[in-house]
Protein backbone atom coordinates (compact mmCIF):
# COMPACT_ATOMS: atom_id res chain seq x y z
CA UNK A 1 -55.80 -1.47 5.83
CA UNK A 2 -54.33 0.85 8.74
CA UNK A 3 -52.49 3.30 6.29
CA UNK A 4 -56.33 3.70 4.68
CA UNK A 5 -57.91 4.25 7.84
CA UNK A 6 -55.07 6.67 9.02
CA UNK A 7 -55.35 8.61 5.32
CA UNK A 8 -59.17 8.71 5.69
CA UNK A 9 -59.26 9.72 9.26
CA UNK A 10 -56.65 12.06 8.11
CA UNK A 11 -59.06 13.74 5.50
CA UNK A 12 -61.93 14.30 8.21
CA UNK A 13 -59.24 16.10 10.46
CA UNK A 14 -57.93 18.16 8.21
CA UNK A 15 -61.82 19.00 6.78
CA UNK A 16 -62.38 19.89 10.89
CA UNK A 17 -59.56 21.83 10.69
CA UNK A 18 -60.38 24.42 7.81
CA UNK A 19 -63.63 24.31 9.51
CA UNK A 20 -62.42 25.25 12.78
CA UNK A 21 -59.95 28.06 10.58
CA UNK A 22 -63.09 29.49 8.86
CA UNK A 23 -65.69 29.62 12.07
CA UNK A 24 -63.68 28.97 15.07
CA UNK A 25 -64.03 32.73 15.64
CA UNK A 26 -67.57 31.99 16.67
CA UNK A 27 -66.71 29.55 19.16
CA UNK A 28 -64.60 32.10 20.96
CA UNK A 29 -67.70 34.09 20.80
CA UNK A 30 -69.10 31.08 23.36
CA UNK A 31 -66.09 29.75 25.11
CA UNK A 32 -63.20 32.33 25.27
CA UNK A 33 -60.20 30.40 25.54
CA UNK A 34 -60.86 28.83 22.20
CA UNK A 35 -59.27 32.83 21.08
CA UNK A 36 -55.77 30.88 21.48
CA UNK A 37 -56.44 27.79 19.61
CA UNK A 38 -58.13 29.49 16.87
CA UNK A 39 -55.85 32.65 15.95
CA UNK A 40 -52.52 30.81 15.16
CA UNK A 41 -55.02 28.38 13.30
CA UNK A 42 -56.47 31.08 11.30
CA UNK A 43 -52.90 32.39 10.45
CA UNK A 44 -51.86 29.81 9.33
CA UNK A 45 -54.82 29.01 7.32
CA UNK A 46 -54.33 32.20 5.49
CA UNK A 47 -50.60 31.82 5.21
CA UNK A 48 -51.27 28.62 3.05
CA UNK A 49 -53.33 30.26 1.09
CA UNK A 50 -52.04 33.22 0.66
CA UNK A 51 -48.60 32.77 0.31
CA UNK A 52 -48.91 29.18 -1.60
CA UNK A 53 -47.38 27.10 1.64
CA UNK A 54 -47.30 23.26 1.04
CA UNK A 55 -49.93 21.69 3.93
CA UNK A 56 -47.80 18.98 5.79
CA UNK A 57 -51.33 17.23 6.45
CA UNK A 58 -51.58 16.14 2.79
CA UNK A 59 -48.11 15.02 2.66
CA UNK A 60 -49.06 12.85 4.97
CA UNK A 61 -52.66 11.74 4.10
CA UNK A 62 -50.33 11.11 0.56
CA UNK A 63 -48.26 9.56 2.66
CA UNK A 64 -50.58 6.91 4.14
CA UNK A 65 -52.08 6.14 0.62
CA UNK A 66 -48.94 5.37 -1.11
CA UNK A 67 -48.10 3.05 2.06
CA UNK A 68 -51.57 1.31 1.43
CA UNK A 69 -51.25 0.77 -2.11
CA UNK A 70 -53.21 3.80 -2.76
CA UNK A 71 -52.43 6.66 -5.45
CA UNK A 72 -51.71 9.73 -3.81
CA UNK A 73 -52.56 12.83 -5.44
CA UNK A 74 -50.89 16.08 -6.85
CA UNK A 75 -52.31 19.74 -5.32
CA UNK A 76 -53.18 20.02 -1.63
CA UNK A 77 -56.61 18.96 0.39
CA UNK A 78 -58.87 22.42 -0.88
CA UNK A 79 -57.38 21.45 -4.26
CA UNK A 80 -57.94 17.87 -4.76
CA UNK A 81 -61.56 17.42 -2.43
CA UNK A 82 -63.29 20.85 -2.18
CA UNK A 83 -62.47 22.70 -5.12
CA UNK A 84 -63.71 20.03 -7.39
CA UNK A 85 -67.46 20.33 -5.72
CA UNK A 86 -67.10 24.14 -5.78
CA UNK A 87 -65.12 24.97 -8.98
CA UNK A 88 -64.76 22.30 -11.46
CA UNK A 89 -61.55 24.19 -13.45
CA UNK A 90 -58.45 24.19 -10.99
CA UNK A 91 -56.95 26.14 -8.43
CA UNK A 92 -55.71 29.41 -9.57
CA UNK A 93 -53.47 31.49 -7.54
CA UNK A 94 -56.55 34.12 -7.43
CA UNK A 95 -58.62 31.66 -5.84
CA UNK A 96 -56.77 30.90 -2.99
CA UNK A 97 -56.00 34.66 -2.59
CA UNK A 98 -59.78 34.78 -2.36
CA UNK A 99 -59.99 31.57 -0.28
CA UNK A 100 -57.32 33.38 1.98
CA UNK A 101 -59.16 36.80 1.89
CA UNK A 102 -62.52 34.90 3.06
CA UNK A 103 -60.57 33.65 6.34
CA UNK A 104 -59.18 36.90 6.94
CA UNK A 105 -62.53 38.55 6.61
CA UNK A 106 -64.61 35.66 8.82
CA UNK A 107 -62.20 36.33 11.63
CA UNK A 108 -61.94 39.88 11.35
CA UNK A 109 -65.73 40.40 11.79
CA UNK A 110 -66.06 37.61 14.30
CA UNK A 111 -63.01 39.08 16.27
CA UNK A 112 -63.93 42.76 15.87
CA UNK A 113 -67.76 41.72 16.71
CA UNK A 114 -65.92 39.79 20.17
CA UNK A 115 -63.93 42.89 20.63
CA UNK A 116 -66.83 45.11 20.88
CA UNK A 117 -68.84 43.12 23.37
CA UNK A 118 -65.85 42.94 25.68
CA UNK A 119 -65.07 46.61 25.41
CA UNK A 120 -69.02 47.25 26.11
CA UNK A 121 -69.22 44.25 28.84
């Protein structure tokens, strides 16, 4: 029963945390220090993508199913839970160089958009 509670709680972090990659920009528009949280997050985020890097939080989530009698799965997190809402075929390597450009793209408008108002400030 604790292995399934630590897997699920597991998925909701790791859903915060490509949340937090994708927008976290915009909370260092409000609160400033969240810049040095949220830039080695985004880097990473596209560095999984991007360069095809195994996520160590769905080892573990896979981890915590097999120790609760679950079936893991094969893939990573975007793979197995998002893309199957968003695009029913698989994940293609062109996908997650898209998923990866998106990031890359958020942040660089957020942070250029941040950048401005401080020069101007």
């Amino acid at each position: 029963m604790l292995y399934r509670l630590a897997a699920d709680s597991l998925v909701l972090f790791h859903l915060s945390f490509i949340l937090f990659v994708l927008f976290g920009g915009l909370l260092a528009l409000k609160w400033r220090p969240a810049i040095w949280l949220h830039l080695p997050a985004a880097a990473w985020g596209v560095a999984v993508e991007v360069f095809h890097l195994p996520c160590p939080l769905t080892r573990w989530e896979n981890l915590f199913r097999h120790l609760a009698g679950q079936d893991g799965y094969g893939g990573g997190f975007i793979e197995h839970y998002i893309l199957t809402l968003i695009y029913p075929a698989g994940l293609t390597p062109q996908i997650q160089l898209g998923l990866g450009a998106l990031v890359l793209t958020i942040n660089i408008a957020v942070y250029g958009w941040l950048i401005r108002r401080y020069v101007q400030a």
